[in-house]
C-alpha atoms as a PDB file:
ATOM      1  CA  UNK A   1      71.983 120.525  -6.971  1.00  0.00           C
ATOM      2  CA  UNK A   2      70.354 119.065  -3.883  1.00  0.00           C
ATOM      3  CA  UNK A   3      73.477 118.226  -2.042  1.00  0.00           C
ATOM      4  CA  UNK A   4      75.072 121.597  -2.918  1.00  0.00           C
ATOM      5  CA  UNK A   5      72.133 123.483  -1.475  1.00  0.00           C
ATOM      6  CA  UNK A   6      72.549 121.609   1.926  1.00  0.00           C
ATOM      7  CA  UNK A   7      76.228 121.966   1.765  1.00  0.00           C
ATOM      8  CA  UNK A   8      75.906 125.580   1.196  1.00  0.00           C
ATOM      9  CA  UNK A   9      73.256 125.585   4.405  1.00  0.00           C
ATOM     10  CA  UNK A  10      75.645 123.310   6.720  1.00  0.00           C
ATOM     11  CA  UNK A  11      78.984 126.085   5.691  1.00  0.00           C
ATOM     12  CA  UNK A  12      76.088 129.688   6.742  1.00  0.00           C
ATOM     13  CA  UNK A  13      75.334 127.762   9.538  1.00  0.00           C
ATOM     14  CA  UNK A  14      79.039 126.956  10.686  1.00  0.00           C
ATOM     15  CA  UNK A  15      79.663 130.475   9.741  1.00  0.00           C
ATOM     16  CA  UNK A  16      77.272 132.288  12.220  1.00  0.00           C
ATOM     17  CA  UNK A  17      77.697 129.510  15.099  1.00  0.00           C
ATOM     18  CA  UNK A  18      81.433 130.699  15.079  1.00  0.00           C
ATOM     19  CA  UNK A  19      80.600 134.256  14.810  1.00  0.00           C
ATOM     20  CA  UNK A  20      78.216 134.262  17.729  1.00  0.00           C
ATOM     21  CA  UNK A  21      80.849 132.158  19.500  1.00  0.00           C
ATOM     22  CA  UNK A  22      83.186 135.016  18.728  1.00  0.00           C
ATOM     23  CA  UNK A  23      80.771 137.493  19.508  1.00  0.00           C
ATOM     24  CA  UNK A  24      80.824 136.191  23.075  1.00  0.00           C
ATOM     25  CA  UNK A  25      83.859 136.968  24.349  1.00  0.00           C
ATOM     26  CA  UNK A  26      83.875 137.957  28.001  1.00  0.00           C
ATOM     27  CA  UNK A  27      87.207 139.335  28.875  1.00  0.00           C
ATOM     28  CA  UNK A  28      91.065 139.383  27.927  1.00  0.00           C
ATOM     29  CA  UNK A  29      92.166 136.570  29.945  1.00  0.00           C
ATOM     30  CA  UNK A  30      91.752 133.270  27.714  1.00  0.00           C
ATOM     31  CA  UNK A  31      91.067 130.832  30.339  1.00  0.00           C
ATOM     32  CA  UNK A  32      88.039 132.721  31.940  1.00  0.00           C
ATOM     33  CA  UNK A  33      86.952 133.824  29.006  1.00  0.00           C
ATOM     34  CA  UNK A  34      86.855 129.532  27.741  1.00  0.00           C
ATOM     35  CA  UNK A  35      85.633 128.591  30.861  1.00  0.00           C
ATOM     36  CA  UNK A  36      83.259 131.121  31.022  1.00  0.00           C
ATOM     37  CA  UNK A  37      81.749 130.560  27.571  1.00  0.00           C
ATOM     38  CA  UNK A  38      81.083 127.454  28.480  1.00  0.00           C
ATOM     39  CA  UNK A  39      79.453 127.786  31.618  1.00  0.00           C
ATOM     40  CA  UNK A  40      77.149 130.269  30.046  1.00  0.00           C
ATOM     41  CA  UNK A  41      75.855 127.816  27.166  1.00  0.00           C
ATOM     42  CA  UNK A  42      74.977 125.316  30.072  1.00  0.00           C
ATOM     43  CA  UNK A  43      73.691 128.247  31.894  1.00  0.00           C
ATOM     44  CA  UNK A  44      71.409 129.188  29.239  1.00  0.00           C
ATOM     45  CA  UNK A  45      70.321 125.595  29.167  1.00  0.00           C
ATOM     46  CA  UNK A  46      68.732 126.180  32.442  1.00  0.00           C
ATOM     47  CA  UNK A  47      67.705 129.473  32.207  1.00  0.00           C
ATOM     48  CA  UNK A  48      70.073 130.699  34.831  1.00  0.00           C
ATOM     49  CA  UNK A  49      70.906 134.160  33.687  1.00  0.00           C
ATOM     50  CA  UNK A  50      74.759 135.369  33.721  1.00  0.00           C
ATOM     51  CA  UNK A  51      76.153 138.588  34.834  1.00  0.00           C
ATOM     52  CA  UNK A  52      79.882 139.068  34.617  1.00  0.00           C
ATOM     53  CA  UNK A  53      81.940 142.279  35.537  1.00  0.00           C
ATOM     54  CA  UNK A  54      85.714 142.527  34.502  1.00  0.00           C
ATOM     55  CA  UNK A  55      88.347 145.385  35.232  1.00  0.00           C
ATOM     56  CA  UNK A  56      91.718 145.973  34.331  1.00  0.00           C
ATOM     57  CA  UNK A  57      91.884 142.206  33.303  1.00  0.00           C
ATOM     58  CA  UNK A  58      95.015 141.256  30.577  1.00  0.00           C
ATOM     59  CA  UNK A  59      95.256 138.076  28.430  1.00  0.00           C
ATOM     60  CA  UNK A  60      98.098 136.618  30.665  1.00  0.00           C
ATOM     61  CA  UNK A  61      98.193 135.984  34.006  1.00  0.00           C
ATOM     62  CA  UNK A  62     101.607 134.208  36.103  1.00  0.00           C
ATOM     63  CA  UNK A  63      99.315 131.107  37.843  1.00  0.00           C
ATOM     64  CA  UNK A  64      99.285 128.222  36.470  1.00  0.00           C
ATOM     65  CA  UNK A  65      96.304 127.533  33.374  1.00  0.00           C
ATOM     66  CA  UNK A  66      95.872 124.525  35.082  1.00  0.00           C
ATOM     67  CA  UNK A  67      95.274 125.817  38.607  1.00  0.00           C
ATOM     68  CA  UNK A  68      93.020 129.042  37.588  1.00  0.00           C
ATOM     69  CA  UNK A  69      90.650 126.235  35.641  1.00  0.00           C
ATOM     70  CA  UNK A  70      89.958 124.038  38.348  1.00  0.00           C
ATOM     71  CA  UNK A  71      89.262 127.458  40.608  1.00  0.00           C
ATOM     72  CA  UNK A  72      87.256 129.403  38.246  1.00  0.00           C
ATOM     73  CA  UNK A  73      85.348 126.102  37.315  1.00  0.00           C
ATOM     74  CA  UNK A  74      84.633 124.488  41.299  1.00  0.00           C
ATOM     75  CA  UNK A  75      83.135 128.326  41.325  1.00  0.00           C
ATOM     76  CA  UNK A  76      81.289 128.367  38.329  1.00  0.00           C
ATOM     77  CA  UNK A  77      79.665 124.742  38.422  1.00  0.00           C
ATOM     78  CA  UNK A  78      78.785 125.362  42.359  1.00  0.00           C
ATOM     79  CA  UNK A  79      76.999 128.210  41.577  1.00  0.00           C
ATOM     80  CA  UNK A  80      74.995 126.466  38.333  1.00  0.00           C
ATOM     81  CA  UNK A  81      74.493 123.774  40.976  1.00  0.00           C
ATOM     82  CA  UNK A  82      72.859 125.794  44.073  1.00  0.00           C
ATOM     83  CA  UNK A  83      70.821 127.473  41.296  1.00  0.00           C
ATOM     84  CA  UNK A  84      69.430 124.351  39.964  1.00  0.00           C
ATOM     85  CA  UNK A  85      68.246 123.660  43.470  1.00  0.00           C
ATOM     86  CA  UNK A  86      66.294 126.991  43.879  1.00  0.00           C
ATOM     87  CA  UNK A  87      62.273 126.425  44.145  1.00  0.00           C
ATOM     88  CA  UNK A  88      60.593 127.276  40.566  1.00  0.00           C
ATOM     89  CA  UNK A  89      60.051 131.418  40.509  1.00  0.00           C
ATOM     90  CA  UNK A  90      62.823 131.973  42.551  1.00  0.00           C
ATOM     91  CA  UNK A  91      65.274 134.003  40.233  1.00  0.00           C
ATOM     92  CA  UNK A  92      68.334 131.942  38.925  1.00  0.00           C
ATOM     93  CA  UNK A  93      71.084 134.196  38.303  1.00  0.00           C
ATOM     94  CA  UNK A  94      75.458 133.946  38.620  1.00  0.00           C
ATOM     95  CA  UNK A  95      76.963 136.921  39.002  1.00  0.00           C
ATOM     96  CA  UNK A  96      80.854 136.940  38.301  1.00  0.00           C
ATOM     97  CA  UNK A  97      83.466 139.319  38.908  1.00  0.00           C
ATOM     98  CA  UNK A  98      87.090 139.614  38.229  1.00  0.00           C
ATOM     99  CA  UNK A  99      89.701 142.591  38.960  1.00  0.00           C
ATOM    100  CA  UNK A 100      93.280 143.040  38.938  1.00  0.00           C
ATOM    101  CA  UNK A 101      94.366 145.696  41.426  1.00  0.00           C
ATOM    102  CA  UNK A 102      97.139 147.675  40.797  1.00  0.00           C
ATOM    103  CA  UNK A 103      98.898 144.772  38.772  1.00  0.00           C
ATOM    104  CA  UNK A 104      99.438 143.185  41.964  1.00  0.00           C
ATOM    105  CA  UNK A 105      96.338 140.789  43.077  1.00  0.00           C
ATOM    106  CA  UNK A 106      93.514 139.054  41.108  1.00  0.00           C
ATOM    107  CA  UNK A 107      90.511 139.054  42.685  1.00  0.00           C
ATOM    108  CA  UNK A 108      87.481 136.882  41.903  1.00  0.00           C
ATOM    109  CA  UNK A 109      84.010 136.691  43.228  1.00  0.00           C
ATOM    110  CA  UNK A 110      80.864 134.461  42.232  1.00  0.00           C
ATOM    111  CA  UNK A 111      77.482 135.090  44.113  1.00  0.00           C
ATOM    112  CA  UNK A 112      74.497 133.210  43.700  1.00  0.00           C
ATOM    113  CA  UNK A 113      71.230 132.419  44.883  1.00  0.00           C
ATOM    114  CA  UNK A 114      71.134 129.714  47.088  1.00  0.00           C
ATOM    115  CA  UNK A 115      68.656 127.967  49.784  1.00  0.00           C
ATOM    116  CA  UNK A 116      68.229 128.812  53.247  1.00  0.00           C
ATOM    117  CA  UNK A 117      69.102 125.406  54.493  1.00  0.00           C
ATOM    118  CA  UNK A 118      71.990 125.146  57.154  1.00  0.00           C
ATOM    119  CA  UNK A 119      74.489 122.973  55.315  1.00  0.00           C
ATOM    120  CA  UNK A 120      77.342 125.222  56.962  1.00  0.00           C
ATOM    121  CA  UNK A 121      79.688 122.863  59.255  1.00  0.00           C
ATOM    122  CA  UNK A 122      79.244 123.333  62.951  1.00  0.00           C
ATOM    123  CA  UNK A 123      83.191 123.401  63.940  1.00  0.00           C
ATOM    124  CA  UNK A 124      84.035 125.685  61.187  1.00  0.00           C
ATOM    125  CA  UNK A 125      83.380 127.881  58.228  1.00  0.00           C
ATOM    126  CA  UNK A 126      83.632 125.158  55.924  1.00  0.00           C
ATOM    127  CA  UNK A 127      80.421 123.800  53.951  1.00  0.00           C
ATOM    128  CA  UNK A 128      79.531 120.426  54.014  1.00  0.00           C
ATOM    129  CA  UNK A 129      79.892 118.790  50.401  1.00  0.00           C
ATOM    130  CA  UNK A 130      76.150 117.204  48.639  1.00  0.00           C
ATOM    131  CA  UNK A 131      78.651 115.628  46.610  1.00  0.00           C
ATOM    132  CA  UNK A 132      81.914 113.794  47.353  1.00  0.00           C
ATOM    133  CA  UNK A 133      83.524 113.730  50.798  1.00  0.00           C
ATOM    134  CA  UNK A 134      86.953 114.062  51.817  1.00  0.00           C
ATOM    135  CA  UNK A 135      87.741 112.539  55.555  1.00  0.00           C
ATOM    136  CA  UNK A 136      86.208 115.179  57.030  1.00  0.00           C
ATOM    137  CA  UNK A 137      82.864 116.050  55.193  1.00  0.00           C
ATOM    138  CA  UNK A 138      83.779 119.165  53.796  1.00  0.00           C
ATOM    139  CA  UNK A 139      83.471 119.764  49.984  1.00  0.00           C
ATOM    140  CA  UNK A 140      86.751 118.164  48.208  1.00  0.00           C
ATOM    141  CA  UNK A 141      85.910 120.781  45.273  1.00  0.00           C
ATOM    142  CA  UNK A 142      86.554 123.946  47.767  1.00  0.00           C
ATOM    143  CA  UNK A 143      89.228 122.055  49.494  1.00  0.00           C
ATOM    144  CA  UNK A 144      91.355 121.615  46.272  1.00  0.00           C
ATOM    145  CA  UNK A 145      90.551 125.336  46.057  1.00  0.00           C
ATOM    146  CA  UNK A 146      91.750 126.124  48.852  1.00  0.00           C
ATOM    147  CA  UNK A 147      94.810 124.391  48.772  1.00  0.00           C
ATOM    148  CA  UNK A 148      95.349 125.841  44.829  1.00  0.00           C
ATOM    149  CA  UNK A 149      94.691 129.415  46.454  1.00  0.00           C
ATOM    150  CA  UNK A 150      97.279 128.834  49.350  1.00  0.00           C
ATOM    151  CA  UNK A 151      99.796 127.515  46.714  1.00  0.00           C
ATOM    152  CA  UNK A 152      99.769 131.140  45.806  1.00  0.00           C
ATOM    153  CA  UNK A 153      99.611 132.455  49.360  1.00  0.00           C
ATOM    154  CA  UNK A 154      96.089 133.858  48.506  1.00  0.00           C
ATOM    155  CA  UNK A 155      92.912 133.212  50.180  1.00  0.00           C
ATOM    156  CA  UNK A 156      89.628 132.076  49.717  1.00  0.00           C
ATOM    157  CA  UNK A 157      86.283 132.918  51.081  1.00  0.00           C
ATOM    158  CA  UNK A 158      83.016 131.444  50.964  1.00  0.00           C
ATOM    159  CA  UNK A 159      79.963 131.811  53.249  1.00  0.00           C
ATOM    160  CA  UNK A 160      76.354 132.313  52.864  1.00  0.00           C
ATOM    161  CA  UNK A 161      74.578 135.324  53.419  1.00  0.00           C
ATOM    162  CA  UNK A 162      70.868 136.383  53.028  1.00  0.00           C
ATOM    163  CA  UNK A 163      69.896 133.848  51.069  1.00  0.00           C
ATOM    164  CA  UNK A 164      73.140 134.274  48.635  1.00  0.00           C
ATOM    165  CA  UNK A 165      76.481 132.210  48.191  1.00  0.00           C
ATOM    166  CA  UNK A 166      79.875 134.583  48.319  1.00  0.00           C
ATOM    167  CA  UNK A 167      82.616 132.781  46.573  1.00  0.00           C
ATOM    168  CA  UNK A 168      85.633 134.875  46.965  1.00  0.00           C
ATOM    169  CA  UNK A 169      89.330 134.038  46.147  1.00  0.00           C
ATOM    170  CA  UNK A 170      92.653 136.341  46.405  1.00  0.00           C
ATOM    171  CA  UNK A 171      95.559 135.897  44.217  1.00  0.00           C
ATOM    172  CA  UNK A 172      99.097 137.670  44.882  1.00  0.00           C
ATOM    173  CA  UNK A 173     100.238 137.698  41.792  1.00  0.00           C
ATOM    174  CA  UNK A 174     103.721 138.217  42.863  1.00  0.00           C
ATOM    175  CA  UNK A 175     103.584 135.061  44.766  1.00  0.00           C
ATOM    176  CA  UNK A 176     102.566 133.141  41.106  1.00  0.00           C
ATOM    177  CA  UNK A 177     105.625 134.570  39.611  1.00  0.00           C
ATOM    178  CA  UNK A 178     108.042 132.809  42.220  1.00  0.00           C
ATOM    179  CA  UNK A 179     105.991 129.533  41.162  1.00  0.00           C
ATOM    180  CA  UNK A 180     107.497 126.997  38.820  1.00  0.00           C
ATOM    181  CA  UNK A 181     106.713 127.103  35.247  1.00  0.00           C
ATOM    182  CA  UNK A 182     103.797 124.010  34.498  1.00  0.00           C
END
């Protein structure tokens, strides 16, 4: 009886962690919506609040899975960083925002909090990395980005502004359709 009782307890439980799993779906498009899902249960971790903001998003996109992950994570997991880094009291929050426009570009941006130090390079717009270096300082995390982003002939933005981090990125998506299949 004992073991049927827990059973019974371990299949509810299963039950409701996939519903509310379910229940959190953030958009159409299955690889933000995975990566984003995950983000936010490490997010909550911290008690960094997420705020995301989606329009005229599909399920499919033409870039590569691959590509879009490593772009929409380096975002995600810089923000969650430069949050982490914020003085106690100092609000913790990721805002995230995706748009298709006119079923011609994708358009993502992630702001965040972030400290007033000057860690922006001197001979350029680049930021220098806290991790990792490539040869020349910068971040190799927004320099695969970029070069994922040019791939596509998009562009990519970041700076830092009033005490906030921009992450922006462009994506043609006519440009992804001339790309080879993964």
């Amino acid at each position: 009886e004992g073991k049927q009782e827990a059973l019974l307890a371990y299949v509810n439980s299963y039950e409701a962690s996939v519903e509310q799993m379910e229940a959190q779906s953030f958009c159409a498009y299955l690889v933000a919506d995975e990566l984003l899902k995950y983000y936010a249960q490490a997010m909550k971790k911290y008690a960094i609040k997420l705020e995301t903001n989606f329009e005229d998003i599909r399920a499919d996109y033409p870039f590569n899975p691959a590509d879009m992950t490593s772009i929409i994570s380096n975002g995600l997991e810089n923000a969650v960083e430069e949050c982490l880094r914020l003085p106690e009291g100092k609000e913790r929050i990721v805002h995230f925002w995706m748009k298709q426009t006119q079923g011609k570009v994708l358009l993502l941006e992630i702001r965040n909090p972030c400290l007033e130090d000057g860690q922006q390079g001197q001979e350029s717009e680049a930021y220098l990395s806290r991790k990792g270096h490539s040869r020349k300082g910068h971040g190799v995390g927004l320099t695969g980005v970029a070069l994922l982003v040019q791939k596509y002939h998009g562009d990519v933005d970041y700076q830092k502004k009033d005490g906030e981090f921009i992450f922006r990125v462009i994506l043609p998506m006519e440009a992804a359709a001339e790309q080879p299949a993964p």
